[in-house]
N, C-alpha and C. Protein backbone atom coordinates (compact mmCIF):
# COMPACT_ATOMS: atom_id res chain seq x y z
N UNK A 1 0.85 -1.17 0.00
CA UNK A 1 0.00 0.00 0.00
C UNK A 1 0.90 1.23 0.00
N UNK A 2 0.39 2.09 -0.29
CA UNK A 2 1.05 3.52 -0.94
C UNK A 2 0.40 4.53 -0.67
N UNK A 3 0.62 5.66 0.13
CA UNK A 3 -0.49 6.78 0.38
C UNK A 3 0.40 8.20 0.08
N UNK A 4 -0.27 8.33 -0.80
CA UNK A 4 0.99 10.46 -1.30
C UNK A 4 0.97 10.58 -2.66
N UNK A 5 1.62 11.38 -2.73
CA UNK A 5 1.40 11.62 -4.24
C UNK A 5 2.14 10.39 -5.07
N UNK A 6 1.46 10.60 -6.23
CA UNK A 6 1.96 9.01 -7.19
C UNK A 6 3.14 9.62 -7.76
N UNK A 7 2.72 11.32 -8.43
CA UNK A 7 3.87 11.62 -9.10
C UNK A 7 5.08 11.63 -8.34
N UNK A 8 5.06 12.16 -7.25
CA UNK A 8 6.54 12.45 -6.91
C UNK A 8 7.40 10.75 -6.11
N UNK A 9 6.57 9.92 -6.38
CA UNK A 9 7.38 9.02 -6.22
C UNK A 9 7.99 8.19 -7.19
N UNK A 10 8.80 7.29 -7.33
CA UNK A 10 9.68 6.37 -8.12
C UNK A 10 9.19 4.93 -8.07
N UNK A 11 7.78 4.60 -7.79
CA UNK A 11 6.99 3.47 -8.05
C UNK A 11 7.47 2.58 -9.19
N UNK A 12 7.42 1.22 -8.93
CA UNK A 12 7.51 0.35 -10.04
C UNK A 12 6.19 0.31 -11.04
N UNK A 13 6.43 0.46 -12.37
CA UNK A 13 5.43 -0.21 -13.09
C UNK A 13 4.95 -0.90 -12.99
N UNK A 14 2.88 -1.20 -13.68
CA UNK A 14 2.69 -2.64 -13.45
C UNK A 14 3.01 -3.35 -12.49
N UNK A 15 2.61 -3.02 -11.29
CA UNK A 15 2.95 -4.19 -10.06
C UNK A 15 1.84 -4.17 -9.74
N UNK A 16 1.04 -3.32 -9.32
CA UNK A 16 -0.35 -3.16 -8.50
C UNK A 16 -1.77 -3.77 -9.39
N UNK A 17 -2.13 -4.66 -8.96
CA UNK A 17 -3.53 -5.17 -9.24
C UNK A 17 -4.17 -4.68 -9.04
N UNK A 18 -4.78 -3.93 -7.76
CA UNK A 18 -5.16 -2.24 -7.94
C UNK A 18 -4.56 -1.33 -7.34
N UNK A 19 -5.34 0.09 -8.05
CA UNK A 19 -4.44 1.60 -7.57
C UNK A 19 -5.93 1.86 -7.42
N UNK A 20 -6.04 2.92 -6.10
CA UNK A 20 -7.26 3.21 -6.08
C UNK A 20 -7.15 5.14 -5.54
N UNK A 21 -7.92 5.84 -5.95
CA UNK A 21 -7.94 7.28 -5.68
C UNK A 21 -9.42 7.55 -5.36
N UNK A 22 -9.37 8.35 -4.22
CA UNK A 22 -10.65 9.14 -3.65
C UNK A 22 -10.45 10.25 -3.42
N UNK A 23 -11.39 10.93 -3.82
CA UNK A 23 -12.14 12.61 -3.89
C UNK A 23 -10.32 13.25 -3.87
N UNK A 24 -9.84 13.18 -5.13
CA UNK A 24 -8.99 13.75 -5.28
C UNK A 24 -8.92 14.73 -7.29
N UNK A 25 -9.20 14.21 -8.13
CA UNK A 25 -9.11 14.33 -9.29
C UNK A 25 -9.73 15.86 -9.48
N UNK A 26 -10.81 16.28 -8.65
CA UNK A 26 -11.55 17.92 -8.66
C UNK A 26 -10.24 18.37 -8.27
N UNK A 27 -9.28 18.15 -7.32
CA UNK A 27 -8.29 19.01 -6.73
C UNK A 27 -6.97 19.03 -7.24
N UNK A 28 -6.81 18.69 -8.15
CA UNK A 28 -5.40 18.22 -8.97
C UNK A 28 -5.38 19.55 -9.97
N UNK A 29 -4.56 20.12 -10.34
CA UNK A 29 -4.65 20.68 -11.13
C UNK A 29 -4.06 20.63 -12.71
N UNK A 30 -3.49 19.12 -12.76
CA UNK A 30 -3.54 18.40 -14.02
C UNK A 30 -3.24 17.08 -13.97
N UNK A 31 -5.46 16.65 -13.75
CA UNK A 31 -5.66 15.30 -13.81
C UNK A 31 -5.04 14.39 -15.21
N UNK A 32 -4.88 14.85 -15.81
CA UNK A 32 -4.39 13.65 -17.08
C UNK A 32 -2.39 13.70 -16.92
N UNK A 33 -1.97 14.51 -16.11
CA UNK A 33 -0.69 13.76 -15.57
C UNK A 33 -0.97 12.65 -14.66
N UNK A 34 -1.63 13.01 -13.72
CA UNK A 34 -2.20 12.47 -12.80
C UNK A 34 -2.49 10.98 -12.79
N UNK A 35 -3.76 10.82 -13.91
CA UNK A 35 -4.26 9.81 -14.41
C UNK A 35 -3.26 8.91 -15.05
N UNK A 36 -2.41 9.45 -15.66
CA UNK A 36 -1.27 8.84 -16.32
C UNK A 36 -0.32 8.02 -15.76
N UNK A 37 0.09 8.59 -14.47
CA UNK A 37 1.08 8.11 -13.56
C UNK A 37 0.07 7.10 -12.83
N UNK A 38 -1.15 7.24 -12.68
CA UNK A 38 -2.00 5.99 -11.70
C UNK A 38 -1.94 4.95 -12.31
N UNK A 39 -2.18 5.20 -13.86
CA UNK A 39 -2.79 3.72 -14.43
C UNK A 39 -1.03 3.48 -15.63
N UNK A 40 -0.31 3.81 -14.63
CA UNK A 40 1.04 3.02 -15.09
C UNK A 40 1.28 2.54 -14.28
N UNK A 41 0.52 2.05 -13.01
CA UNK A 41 0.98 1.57 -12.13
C UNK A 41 0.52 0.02 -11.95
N UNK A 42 -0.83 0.24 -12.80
CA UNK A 42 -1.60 -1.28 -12.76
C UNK A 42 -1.24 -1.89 -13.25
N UNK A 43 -1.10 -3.37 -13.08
CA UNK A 43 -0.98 -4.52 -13.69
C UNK A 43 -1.88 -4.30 -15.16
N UNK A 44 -1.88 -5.03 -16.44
CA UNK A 44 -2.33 -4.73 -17.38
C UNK A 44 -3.74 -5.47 -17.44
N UNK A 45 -4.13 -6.52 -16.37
CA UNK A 45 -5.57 -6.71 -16.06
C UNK A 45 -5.85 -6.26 -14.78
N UNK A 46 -5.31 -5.42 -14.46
CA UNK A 46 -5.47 -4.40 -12.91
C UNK A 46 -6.56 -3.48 -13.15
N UNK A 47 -6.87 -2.75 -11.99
CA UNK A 47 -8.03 -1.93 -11.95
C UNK A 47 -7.64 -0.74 -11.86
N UNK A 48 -8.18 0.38 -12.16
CA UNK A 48 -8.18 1.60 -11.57
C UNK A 48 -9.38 2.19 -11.35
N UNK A 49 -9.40 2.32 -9.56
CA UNK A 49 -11.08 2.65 -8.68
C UNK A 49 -10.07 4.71 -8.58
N UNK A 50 -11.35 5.39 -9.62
CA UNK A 50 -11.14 6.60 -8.77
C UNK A 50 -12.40 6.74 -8.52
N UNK A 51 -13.26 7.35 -7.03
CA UNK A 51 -14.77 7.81 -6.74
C UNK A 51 -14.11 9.24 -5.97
N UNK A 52 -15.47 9.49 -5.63
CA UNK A 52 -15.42 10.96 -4.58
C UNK A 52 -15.41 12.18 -5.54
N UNK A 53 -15.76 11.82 -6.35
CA UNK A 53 -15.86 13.00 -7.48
C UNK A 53 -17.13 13.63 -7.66
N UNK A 54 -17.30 14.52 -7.75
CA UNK A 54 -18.48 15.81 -7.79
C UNK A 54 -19.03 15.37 -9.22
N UNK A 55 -20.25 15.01 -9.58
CA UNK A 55 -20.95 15.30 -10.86
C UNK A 55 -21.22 16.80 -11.28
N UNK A 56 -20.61 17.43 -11.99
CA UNK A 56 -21.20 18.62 -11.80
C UNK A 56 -22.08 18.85 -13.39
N UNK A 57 -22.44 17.82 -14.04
CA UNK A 57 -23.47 17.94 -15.29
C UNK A 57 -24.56 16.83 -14.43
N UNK A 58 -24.49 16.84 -13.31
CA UNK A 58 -25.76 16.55 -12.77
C UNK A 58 -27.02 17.17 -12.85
N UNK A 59 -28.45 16.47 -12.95
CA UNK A 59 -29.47 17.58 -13.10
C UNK A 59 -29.73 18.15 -11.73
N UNK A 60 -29.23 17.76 -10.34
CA UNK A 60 -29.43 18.35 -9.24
C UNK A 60 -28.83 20.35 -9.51
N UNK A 61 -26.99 19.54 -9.56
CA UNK A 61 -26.21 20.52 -9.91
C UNK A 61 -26.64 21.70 -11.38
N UNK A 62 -27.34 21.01 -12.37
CA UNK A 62 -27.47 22.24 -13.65
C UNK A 62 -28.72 22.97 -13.16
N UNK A 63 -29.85 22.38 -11.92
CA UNK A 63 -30.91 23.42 -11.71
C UNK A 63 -30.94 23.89 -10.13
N UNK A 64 -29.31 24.19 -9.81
CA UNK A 64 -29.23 24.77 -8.53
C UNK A 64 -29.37 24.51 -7.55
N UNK A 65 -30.12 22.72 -7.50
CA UNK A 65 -30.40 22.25 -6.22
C UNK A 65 -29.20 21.50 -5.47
N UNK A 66 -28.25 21.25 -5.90
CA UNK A 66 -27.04 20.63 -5.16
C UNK A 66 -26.64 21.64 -5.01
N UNK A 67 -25.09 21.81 -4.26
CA UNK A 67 -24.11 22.64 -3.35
C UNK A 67 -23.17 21.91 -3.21
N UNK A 68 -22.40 21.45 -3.71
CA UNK A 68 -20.90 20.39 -3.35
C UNK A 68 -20.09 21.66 -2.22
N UNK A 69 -19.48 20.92 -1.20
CA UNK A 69 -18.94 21.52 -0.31
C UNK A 69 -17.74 21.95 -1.06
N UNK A 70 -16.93 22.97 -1.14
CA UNK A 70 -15.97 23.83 -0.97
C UNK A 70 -15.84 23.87 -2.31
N UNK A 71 -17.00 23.93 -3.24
CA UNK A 71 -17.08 23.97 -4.70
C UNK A 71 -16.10 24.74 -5.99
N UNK A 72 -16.03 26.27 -4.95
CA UNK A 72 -14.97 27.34 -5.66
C UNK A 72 -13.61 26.82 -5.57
N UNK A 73 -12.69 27.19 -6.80
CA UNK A 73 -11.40 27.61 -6.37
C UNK A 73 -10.88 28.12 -5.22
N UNK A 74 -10.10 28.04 -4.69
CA UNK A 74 -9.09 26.82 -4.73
C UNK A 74 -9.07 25.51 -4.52
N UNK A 75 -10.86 25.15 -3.63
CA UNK A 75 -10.63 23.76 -3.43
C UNK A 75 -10.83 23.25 -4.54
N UNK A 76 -11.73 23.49 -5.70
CA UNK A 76 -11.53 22.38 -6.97
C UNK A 76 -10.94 23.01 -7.46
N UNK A 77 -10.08 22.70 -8.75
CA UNK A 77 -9.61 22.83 -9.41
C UNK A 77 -10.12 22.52 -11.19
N UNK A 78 -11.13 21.34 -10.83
CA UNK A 78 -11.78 21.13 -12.10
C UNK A 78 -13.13 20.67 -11.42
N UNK A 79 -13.70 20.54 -12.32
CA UNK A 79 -15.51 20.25 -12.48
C UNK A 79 -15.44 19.64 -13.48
N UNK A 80 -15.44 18.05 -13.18
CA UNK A 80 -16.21 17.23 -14.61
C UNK A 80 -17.70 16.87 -14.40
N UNK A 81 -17.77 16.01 -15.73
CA UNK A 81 -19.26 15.43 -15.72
C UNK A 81 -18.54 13.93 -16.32
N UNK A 82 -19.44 13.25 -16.62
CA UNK A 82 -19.27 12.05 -17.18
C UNK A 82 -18.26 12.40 -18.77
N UNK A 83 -19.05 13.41 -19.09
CA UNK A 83 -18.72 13.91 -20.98
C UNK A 83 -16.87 14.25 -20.76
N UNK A 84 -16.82 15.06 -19.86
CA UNK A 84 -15.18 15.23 -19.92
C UNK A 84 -14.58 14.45 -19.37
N UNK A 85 -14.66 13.60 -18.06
CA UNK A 85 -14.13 12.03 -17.84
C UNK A 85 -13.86 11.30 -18.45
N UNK A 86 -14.66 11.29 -19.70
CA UNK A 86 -14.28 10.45 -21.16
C UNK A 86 -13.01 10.89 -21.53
N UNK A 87 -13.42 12.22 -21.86
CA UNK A 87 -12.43 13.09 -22.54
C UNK A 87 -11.00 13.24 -22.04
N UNK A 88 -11.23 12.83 -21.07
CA UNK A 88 -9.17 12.54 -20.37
C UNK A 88 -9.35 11.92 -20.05
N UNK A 89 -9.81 10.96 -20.30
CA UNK A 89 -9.44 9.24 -20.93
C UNK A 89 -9.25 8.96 -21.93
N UNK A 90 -9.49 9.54 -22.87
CA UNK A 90 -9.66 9.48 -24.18
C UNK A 90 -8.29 9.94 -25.09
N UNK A 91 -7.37 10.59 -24.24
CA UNK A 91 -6.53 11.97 -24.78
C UNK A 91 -5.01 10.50 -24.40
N UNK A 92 -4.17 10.79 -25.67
CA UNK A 92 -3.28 9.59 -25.98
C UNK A 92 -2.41 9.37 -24.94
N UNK A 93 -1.70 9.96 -24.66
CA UNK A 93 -0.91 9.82 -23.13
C UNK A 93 -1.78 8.73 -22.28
N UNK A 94 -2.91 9.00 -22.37
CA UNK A 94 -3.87 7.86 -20.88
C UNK A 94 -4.75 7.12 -22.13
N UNK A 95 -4.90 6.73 -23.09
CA UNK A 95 -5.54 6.33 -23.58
C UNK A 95 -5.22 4.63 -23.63
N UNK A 96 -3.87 4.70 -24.31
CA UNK A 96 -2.67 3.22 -24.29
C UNK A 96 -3.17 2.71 -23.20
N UNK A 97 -3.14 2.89 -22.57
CA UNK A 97 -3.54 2.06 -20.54
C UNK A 97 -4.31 1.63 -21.01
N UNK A 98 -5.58 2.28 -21.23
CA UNK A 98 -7.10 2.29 -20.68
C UNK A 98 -7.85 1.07 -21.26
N UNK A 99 -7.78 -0.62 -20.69
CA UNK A 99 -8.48 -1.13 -21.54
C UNK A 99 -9.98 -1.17 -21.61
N UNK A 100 -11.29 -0.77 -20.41
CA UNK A 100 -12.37 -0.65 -20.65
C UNK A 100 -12.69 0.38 -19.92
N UNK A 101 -13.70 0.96 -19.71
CA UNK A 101 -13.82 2.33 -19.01
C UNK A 101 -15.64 1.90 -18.57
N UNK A 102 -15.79 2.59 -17.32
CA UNK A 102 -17.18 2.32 -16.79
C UNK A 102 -17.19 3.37 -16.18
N UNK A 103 -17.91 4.75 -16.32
CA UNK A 103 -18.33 6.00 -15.24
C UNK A 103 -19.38 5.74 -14.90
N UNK A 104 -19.88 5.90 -13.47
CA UNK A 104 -20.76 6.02 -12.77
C UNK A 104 -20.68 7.27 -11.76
N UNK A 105 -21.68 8.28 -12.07
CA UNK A 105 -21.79 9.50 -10.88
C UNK A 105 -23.10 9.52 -10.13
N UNK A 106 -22.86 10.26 -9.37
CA UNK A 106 -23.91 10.37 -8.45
C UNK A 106 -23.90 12.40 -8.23
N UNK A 107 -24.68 13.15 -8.61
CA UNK A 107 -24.93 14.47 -8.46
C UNK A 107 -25.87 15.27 -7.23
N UNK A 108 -26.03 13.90 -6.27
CA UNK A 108 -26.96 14.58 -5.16
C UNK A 108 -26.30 14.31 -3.82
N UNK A 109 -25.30 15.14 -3.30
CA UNK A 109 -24.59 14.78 -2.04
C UNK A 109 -25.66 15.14 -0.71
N UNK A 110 -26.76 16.14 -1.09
CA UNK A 110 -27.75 16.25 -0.03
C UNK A 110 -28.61 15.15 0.21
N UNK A 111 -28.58 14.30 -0.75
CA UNK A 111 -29.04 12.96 -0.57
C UNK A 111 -29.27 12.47 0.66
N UNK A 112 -27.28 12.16 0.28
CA UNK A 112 -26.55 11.35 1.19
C UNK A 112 -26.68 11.94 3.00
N UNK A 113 -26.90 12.97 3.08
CA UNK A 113 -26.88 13.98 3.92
C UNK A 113 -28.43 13.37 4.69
N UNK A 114 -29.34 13.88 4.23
CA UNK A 114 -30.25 13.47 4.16
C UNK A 114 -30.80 12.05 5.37
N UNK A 115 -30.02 10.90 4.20
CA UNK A 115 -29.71 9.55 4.30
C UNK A 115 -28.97 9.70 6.13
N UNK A 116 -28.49 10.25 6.61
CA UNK A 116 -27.35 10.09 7.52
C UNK A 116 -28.63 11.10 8.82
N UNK A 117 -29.25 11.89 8.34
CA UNK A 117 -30.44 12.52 9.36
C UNK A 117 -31.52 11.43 9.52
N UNK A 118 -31.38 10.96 8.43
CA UNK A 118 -32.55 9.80 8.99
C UNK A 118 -32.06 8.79 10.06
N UNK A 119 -30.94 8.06 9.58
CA UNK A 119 -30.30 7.11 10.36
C UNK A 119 -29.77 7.30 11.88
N UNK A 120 -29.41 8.66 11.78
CA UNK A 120 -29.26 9.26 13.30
C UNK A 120 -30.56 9.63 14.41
N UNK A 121 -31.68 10.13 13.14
CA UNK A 121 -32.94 9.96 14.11
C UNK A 121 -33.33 8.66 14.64
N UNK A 122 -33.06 7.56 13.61
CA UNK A 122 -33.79 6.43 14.19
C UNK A 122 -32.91 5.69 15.40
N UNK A 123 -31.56 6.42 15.60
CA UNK A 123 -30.64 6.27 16.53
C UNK A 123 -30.90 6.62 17.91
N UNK A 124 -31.66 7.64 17.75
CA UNK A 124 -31.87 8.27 18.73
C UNK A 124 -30.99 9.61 18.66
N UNK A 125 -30.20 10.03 18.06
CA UNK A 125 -29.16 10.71 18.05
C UNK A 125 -29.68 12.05 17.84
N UNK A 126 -29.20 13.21 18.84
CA UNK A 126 -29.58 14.31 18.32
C UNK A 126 -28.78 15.56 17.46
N UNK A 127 -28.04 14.60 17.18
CA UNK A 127 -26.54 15.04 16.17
C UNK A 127 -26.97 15.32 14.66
N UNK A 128 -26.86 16.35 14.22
CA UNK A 128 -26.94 16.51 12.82
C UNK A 128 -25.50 16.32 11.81
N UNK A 129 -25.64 15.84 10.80
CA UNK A 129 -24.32 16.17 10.47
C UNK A 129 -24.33 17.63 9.39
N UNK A 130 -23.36 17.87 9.63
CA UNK A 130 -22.80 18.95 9.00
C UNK A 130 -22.76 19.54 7.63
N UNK A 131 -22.99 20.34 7.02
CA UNK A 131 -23.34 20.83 5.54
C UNK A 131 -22.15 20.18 4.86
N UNK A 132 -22.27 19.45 3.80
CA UNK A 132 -21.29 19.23 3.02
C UNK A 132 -20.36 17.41 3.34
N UNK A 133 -20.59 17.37 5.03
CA UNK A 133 -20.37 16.10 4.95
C UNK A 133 -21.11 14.99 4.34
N UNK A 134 -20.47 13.48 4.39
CA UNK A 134 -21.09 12.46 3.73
C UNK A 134 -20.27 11.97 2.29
N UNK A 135 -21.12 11.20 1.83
CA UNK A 135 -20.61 11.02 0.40
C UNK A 135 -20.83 11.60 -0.49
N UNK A 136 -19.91 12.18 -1.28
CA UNK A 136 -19.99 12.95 -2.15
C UNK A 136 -19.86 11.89 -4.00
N UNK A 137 -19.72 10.98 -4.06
CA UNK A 137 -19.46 10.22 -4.72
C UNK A 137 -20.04 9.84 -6.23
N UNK A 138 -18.85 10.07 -6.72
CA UNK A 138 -18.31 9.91 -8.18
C UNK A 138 -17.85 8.77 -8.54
N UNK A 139 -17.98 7.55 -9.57
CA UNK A 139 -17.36 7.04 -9.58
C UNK A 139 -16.52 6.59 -10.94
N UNK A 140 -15.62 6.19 -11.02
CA UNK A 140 -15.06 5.81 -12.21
C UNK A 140 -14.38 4.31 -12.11
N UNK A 141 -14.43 4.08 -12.83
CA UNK A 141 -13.89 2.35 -12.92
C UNK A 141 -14.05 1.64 -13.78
């Protein structure tokens, strides 16, 4: 196991059966280096799990009803949707890797929020959680 940045280390190729990244790719400020250095790391029937990613061509997000926590610059850096996830995957540097591709997003983190007020009421709990906590989850794989 491996936790830090991929780039600045001297990792072996192809060793890892999986490489996995969470709620990091909004905060990078150039995911297709990024992406590049992850999925040189997999074995060539290895996986690459990135989630925690913001939908932001969600229909919650395009009619104002979502709020992703710390949405502005500086904390993201990018805003995808499914359409540009393709699209740096798609781009030749990360493409060679990539043998199948599966996006799955999720655009309603108040959901999840939601989901976590219920479960605490039926707890008994008089704890709310907090704006923005929970899952925020994106997934790619």
């Amino acid at each position: 196991m491996h936790v830090g940045h991929v780039e600045d280390e001297r990792l072996p190729a192809e060793t890892y059966d999986a490489v996995i990244s969470t709620s990091t790719f909004e905060h990078i400020p150039d995911p297709v280096r990024n992406i590049h250095h992850l999925l040189r790391l997999v074995r060539p029937d290895g996986t690459l799990y990135v989630a925690g990613m913001p939908n932001y061509g969600s229909v919650a997000v395009r009619l104002g009803l979502s709020s992703f926590h710390h949405n502005n610059p500086p904390f993201h850096a990018n805003f995808f949707t499914p359409r540009t996830l393709r699209a740096v995957f798609a781009r030749p540097e990360v493409a060679a890797y990539v043998g199948s591709l599966r996006i799955r997003t999720y655009g309603v983190p108040e959901a999840h929020r939601l989901y976590n007020l219920a479960v605490a009421r039926r707890r008994g709990s008089s704890a709310t959680p907090a704006k923005g906590t929970g899952s925020r989850q994106g997934a790619l794989a």
